[in-house]
Protein backbone atom coordinates (compact mmCIF):
# COMPACT_ATOMS: atom_id res chain seq x y z
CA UNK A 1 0.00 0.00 0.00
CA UNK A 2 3.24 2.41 1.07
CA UNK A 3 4.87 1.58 -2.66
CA UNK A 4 0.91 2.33 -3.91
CA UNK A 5 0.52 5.83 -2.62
CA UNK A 6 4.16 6.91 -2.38
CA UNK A 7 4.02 9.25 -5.89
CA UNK A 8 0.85 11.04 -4.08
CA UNK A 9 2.83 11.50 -0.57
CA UNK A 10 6.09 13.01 -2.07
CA UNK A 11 5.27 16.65 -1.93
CA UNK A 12 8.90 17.37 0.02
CA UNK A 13 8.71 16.05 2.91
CA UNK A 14 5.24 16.52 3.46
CA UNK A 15 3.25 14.38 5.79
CA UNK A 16 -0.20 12.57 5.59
CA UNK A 17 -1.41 13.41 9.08
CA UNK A 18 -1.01 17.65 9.50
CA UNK A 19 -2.55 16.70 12.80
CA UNK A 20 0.55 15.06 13.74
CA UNK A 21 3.14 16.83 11.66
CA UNK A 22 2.24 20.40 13.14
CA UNK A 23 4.52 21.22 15.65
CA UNK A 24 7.84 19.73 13.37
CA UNK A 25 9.85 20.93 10.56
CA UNK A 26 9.86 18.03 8.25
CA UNK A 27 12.87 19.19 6.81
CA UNK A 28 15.61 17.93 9.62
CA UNK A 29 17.49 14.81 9.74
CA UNK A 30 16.56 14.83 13.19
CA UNK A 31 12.76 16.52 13.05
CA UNK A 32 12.81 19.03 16.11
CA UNK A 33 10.58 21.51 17.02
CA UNK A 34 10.32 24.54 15.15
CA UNK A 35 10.64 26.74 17.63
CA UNK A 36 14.15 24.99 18.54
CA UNK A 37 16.52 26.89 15.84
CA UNK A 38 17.64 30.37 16.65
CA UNK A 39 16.01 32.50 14.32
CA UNK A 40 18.04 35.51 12.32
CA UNK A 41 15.79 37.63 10.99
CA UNK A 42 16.51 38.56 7.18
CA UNK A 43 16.99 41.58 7.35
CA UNK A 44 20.25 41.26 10.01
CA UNK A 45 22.82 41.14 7.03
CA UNK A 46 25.85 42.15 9.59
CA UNK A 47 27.38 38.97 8.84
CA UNK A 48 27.32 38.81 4.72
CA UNK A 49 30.78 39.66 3.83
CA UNK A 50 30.37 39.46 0.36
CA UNK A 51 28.25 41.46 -2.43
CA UNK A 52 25.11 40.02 -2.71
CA UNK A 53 25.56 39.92 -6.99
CA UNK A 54 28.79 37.92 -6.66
CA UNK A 55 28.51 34.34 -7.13
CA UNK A 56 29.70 31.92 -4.66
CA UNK A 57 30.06 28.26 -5.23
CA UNK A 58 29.52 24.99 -3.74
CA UNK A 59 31.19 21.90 -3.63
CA UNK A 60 28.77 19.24 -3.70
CA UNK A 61 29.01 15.50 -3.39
CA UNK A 62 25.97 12.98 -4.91
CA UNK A 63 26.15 9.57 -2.62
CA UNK A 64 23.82 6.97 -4.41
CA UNK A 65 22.84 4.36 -1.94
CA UNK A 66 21.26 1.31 -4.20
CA UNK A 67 19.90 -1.89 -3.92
CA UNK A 68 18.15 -2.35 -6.97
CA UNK A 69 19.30 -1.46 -10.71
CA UNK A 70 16.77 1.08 -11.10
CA UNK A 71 17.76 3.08 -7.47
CA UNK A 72 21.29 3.38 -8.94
CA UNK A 73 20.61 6.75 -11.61
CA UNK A 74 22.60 7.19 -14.05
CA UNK A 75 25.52 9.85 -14.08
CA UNK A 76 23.59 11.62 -16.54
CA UNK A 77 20.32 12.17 -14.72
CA UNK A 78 22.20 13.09 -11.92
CA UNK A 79 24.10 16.09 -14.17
CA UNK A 80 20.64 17.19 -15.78
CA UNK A 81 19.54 17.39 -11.83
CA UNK A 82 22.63 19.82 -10.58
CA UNK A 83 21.85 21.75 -13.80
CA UNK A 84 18.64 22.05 -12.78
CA UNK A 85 19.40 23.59 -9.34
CA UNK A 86 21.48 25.81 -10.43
CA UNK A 87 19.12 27.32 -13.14
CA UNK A 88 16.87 27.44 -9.82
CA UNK A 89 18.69 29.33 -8.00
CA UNK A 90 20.03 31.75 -10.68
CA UNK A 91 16.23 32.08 -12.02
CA UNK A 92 17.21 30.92 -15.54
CA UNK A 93 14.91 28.03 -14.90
CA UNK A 94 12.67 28.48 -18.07
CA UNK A 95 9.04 28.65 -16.02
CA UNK A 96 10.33 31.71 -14.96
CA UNK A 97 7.35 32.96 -17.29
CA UNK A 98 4.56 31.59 -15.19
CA UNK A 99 5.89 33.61 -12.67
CA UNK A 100 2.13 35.88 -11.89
CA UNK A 101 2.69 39.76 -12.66
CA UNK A 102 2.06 40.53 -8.67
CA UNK A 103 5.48 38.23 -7.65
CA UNK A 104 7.30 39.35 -10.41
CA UNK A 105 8.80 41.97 -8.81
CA UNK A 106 10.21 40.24 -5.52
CA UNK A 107 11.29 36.77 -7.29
CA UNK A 108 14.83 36.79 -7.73
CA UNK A 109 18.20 34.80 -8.20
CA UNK A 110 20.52 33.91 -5.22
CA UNK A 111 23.94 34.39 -5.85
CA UNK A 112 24.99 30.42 -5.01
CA UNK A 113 25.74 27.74 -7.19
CA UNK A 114 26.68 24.28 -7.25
CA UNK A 115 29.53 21.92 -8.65
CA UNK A 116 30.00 18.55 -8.45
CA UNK A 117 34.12 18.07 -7.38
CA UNK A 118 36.35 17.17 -9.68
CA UNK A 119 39.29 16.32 -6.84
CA UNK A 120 39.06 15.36 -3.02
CA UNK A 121 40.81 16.94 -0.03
CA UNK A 122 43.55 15.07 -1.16
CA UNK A 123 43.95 16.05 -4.92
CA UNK A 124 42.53 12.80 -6.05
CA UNK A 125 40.55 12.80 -8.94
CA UNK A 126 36.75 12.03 -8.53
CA UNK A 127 33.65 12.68 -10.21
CA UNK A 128 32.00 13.72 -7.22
CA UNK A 129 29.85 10.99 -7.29
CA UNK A 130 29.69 7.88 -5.03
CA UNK A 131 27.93 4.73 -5.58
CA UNK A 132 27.29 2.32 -2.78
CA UNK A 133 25.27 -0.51 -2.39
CA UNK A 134 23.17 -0.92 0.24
CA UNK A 135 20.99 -4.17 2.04
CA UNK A 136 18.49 -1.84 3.35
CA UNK A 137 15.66 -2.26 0.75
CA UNK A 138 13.95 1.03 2.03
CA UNK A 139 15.28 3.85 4.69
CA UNK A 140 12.42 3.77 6.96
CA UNK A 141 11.29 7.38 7.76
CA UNK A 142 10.04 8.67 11.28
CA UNK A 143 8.88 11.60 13.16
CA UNK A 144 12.20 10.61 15.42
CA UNK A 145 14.20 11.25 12.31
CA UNK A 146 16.04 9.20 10.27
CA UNK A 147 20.15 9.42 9.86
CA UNK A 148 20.68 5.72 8.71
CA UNK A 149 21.86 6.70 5.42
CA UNK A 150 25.04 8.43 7.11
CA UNK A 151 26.68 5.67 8.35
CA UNK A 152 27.96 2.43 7.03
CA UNK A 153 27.04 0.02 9.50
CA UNK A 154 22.95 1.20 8.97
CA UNK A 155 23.56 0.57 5.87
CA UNK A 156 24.54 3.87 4.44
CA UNK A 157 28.24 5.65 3.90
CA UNK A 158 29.92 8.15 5.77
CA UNK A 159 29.73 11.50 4.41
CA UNK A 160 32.64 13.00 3.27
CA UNK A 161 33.46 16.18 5.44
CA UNK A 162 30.48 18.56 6.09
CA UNK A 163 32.32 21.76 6.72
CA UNK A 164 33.73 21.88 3.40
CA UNK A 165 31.24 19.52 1.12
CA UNK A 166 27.64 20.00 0.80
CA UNK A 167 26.73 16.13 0.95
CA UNK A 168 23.60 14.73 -0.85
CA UNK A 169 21.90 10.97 -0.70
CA UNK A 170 19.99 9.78 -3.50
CA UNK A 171 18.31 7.10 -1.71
CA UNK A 172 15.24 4.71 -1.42
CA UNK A 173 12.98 5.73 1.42
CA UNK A 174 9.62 5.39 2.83
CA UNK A 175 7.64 8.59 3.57
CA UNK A 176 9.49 12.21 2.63
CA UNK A 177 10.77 13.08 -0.67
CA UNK A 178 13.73 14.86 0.66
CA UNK A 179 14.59 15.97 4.07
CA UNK A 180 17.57 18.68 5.07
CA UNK A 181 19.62 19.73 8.11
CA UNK A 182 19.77 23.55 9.50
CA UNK A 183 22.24 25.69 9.36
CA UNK A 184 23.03 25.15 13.34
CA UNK A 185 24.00 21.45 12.72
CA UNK A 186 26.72 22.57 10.58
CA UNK A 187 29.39 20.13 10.18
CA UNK A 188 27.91 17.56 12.74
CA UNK A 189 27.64 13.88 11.15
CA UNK A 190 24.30 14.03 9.70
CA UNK A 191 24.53 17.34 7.98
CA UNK A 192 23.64 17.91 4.50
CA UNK A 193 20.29 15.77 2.71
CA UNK A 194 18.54 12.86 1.13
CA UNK A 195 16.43 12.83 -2.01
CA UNK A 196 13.94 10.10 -2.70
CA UNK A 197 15.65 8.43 -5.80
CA UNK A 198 12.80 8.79 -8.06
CA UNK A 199 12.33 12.64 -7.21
CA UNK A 200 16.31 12.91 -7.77
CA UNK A 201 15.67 14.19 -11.81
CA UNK A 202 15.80 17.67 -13.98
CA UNK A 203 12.11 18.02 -13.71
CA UNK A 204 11.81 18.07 -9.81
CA UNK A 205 12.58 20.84 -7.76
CA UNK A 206 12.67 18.70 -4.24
CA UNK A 207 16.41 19.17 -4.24
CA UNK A 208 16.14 23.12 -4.64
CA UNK A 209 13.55 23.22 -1.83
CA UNK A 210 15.88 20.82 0.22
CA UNK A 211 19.01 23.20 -0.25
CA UNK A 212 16.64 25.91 0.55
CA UNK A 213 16.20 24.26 4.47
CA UNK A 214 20.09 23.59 4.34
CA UNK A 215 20.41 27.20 3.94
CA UNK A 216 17.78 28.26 6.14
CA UNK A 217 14.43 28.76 4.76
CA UNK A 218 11.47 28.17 6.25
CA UNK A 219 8.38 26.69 4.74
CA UNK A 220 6.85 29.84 2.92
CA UNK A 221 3.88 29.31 5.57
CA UNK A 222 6.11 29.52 8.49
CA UNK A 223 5.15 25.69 9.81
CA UNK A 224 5.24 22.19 8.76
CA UNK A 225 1.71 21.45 7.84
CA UNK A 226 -1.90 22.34 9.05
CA UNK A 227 -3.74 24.79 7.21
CA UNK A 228 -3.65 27.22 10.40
CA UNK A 229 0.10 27.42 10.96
CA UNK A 230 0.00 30.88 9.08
CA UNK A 231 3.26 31.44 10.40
CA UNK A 232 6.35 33.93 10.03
CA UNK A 233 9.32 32.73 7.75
CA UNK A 234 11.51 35.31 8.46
CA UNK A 235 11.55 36.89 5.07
CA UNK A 236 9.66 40.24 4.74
CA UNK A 237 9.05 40.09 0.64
CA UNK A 238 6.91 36.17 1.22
CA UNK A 239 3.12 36.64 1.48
CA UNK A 240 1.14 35.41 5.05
CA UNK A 241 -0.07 31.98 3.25
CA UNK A 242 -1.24 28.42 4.82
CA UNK A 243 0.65 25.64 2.98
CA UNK A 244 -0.89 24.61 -0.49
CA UNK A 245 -0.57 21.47 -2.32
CA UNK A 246 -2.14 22.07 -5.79
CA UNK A 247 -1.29 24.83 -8.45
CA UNK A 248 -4.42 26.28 -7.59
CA UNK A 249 -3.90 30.23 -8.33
CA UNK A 250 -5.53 32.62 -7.32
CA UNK A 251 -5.62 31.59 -3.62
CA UNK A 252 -5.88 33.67 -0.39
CA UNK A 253 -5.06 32.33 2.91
CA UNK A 254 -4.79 33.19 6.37
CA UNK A 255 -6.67 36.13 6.33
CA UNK A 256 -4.67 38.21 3.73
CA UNK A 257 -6.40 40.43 1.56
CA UNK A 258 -3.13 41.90 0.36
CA UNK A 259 -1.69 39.57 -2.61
CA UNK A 260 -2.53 35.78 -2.95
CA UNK A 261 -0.77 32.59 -1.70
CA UNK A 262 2.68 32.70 -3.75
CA UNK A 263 2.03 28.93 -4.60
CA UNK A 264 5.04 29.03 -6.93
CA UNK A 265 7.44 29.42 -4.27
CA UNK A 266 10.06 26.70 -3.96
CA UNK A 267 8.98 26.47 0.06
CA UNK A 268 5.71 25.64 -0.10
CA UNK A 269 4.00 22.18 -0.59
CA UNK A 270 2.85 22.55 -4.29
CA UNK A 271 4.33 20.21 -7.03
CA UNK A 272 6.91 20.45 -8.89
CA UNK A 273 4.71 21.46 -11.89
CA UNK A 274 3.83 24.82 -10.40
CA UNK A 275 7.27 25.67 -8.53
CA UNK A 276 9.26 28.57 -10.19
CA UNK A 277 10.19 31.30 -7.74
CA UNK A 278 12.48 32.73 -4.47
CA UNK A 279 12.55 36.23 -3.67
CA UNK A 280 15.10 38.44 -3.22
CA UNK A 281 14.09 38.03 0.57
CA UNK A 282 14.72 34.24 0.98
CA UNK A 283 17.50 35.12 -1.35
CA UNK A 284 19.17 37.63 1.15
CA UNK A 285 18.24 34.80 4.13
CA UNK A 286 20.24 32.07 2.43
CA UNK A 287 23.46 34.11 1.71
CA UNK A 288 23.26 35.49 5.17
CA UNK A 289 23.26 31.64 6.44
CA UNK A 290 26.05 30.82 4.22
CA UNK A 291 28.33 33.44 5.43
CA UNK A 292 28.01 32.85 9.47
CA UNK A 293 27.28 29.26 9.77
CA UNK A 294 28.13 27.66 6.82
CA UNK A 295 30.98 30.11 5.97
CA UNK A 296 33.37 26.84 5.53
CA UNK A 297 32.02 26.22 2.48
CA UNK A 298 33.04 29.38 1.48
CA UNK A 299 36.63 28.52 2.77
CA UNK A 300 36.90 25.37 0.70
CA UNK A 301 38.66 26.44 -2.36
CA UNK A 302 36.89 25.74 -5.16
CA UNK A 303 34.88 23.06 -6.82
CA UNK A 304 37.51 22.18 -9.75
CA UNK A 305 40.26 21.69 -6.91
CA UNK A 306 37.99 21.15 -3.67
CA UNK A 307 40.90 21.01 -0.84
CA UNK A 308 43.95 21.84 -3.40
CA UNK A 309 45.45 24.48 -4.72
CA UNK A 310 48.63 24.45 -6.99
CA UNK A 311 50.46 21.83 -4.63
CA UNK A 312 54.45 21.84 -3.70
CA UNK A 313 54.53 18.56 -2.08
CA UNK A 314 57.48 17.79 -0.13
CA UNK A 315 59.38 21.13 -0.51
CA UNK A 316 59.91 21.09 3.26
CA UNK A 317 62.08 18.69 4.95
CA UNK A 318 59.69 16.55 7.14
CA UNK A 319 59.78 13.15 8.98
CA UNK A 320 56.89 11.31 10.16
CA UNK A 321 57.40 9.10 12.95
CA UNK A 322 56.44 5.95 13.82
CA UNK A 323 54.22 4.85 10.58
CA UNK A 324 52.72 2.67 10.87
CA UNK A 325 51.92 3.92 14.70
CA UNK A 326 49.55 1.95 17.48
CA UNK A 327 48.61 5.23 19.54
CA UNK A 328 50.10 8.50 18.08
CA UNK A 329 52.56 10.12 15.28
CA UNK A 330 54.93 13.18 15.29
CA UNK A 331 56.22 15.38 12.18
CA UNK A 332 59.40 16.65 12.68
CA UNK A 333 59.76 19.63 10.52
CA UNK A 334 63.27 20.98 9.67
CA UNK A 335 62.09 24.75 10.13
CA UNK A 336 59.19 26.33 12.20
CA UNK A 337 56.42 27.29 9.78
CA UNK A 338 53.95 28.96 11.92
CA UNK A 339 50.40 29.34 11.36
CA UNK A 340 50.31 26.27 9.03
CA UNK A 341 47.50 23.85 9.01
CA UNK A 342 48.03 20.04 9.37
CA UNK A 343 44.73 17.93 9.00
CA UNK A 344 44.21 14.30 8.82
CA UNK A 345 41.85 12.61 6.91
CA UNK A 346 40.19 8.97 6.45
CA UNK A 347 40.10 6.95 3.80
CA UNK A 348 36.55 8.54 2.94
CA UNK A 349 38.31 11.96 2.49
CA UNK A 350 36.66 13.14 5.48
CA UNK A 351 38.55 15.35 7.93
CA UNK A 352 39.24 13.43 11.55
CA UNK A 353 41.74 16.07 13.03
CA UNK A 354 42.88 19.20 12.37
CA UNK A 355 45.61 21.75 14.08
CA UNK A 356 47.87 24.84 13.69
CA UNK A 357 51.71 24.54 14.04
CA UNK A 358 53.41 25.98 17.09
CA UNK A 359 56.54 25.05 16.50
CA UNK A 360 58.70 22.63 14.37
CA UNK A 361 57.01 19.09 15.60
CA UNK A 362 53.14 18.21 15.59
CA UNK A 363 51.31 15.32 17.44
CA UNK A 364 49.41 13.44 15.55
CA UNK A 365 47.14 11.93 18.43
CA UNK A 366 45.11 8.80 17.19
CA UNK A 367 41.84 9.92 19.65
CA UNK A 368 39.98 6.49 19.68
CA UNK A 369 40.47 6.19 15.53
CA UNK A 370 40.05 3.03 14.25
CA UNK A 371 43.10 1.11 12.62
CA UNK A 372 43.23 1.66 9.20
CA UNK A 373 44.56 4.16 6.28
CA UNK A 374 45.00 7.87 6.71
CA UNK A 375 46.09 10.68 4.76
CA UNK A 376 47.80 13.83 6.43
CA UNK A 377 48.22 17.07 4.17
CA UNK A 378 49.87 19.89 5.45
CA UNK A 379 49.23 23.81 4.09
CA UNK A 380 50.27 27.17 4.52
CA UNK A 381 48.87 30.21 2.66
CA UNK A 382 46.61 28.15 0.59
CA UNK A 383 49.36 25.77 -1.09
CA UNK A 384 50.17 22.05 0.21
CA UNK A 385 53.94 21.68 1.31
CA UNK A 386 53.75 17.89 2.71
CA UNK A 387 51.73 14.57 1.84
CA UNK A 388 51.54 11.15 3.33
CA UNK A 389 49.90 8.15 4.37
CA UNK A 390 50.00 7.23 7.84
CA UNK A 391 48.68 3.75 9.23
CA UNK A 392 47.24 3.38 12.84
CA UNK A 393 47.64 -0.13 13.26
């Protein structure tokens, strides 16, 4: 009955029961309250440290979790799908013509975009797509939450490092089309979102209302469901609405005799079919979000070289001692260089420790890590002096 009426349910992350769906944003990993995230209003821009017209971009990573053939899209679908985003976001989506004459004037392009990587944190080459299969047959999805898909022994895969990659699951799941974390759960294990495999294509916009939550926006109506949430979402230039799920326009809502519900709007509950629109509001929300909590992103290079620059491996005299090593390591470094950044990653390419150099030797502390392969890279003014592998046994 579940597989029956799934295409009907998958209105992002909507619920069946608004009764029961009221006080939560369906939107989190981990569905909390909605009155539990701090709320910045839109209009505090104090922390936006970069022109609003400038484009900034965003390394992104597609993690396909399988188990059938037909859960494992193709590398083209998934292409056509970040094209698609990005068109959404820079309003060159071509619906941009059913756009109503009375929203024309607020809907507007946000000044983000979206690569797949083309090299890991350690200069390897990728595609900047992952393909994994999986045993779970469906991620089961509850009002608790559901972070399965993040680790491997749930049957999911690790993600790779959420301060610097924007990590997406196409996956197989039971109940939302696509669910996001908040900007406050930056960097902790399950940031970043999953996306119902069959609503992962170029003619859905789940994904672009998904990466709207990541970078704070609220549902349009201010809620999760219920036709009398009628709530505030932060952004001045989005009409008081309940939540719609049909194209339905003209529609007033909530008591607003001003303009009509602004069904179009990526953040409400209407289908894809209708979807064309964010305002310069939600636009000026999302930047704002980028550049105080999620301003790592903005650290990570860029999306052709995610991690790298122009490396000069090795151009330092360095020893790293004992490797293989049961507890921890030490570099010995044949001159001070001050201020530079040592991190070590897994095997996964995702970051397990990080530190600044003092002075010519750096502890490499193991911290509980499990044995296996590690990678340490060490920088200084944006270029890579030193490389290895190091083994905890």
């Amino acid at each position: 009955i579940m597989r029956i009426i799934l295409p009907v349910l998958y209105f992002l992350c909507i619920v069946s029961d608004p009764l029961i769906a009221q006080d939560f944003r369906c939107h989190g990993n981990h569905l909390i309250p909605e009155q539990s995230e701090t709320v910045v209003p839109t209009s505090n821009q104090t922390q936006v440290q970069k022109p609003l017209t400038a484009i900034t971009y965003i390394p992104i990573v597609i993690h396909v979790l399988y188990n059938t053939a037909a859960q494992n899209i193709p590398d083209a679908q998934i292409y056509a799908q970040v094209d698609a985003l990005n068109k959404d976001f820079a309003r060159l989506n071509a619906d941009t013509i059913n756009t109503p004459p009375e929203f024309q004037a607020v809907a507007g392009a946000v000044p983000i975009q979206f690569c797949l990587v083309q090299q890991d944190s350690l200069g390897n080459p990728t595609t900047g797509i992952t393909r994994h299969y999986t045993d779970t047959v469906m991620f089961m999805d509850s009002f608790l939450g559901n972070s399965q898909y993040f680790q491997t022994s749930t049957g999911g895969q690790e993600p790779w490092d959420p301060y610097h990659y924007l990590n997406i699951y196409v996956i197989n799941r039971s109940y939302f089309a696509g669910t996001a974390s908040s900007p406050s759960s930056h960097g902790a294990a399950w940031d970043g979102m999953a996306i119902q495999y069959t609503e992962f294509h170029q003619n859905s916009h789940v994904l672009t209302h998904e990466v709207g939550h990541y970078f704070g926006l609220f549902h349009i109506f201010g809620g999760t469901s219920g036709q009398g949430s009628c709530g505030d979402d932060m952004v001045a230039d989005t009409p008081p609405q309940a939540y719609n799920l049909s194209c339905n326009y003209p529609v007033k809502s909530c008591g607003n005799t001003v303009s009509n519900d602004m069904v179009m709007n990526y953040m409400d509950y209407t289908p894809s079919s209708c979807k064309n629109m964010f305002t310069h509001g939600q636009a000026d929300r999302m930047v704002s979000k980028l550049y105080s909590d999620r301003i790592s992103l903005v650290n990570t290079p860029n999306c052709g070289s995610v991690g790298i620059n122009t490396p000069s491996l090795n151009s330092v005299p360095i020893k790293l001692y004992p490797n293989p090593s049961s507890s921890s390591a030490t570099l010995y470094m044949a001159q001070n260089l001050s201020g530079c950044i040592l991190s070590l990653y897994s095997s996964l390419s995702k970051e397990v420790f990080r530190t600044t150099c003092q002075d010519q030797q750096i502890t490499i502390p193991r911290n509980g890590l499990p044995s296996g392969l590690y990678y340490i890279r060490l920088m200084q003014n944006d270029q890579v002096l030193y490389t290895s592998k190091l083994i905890f046994e």
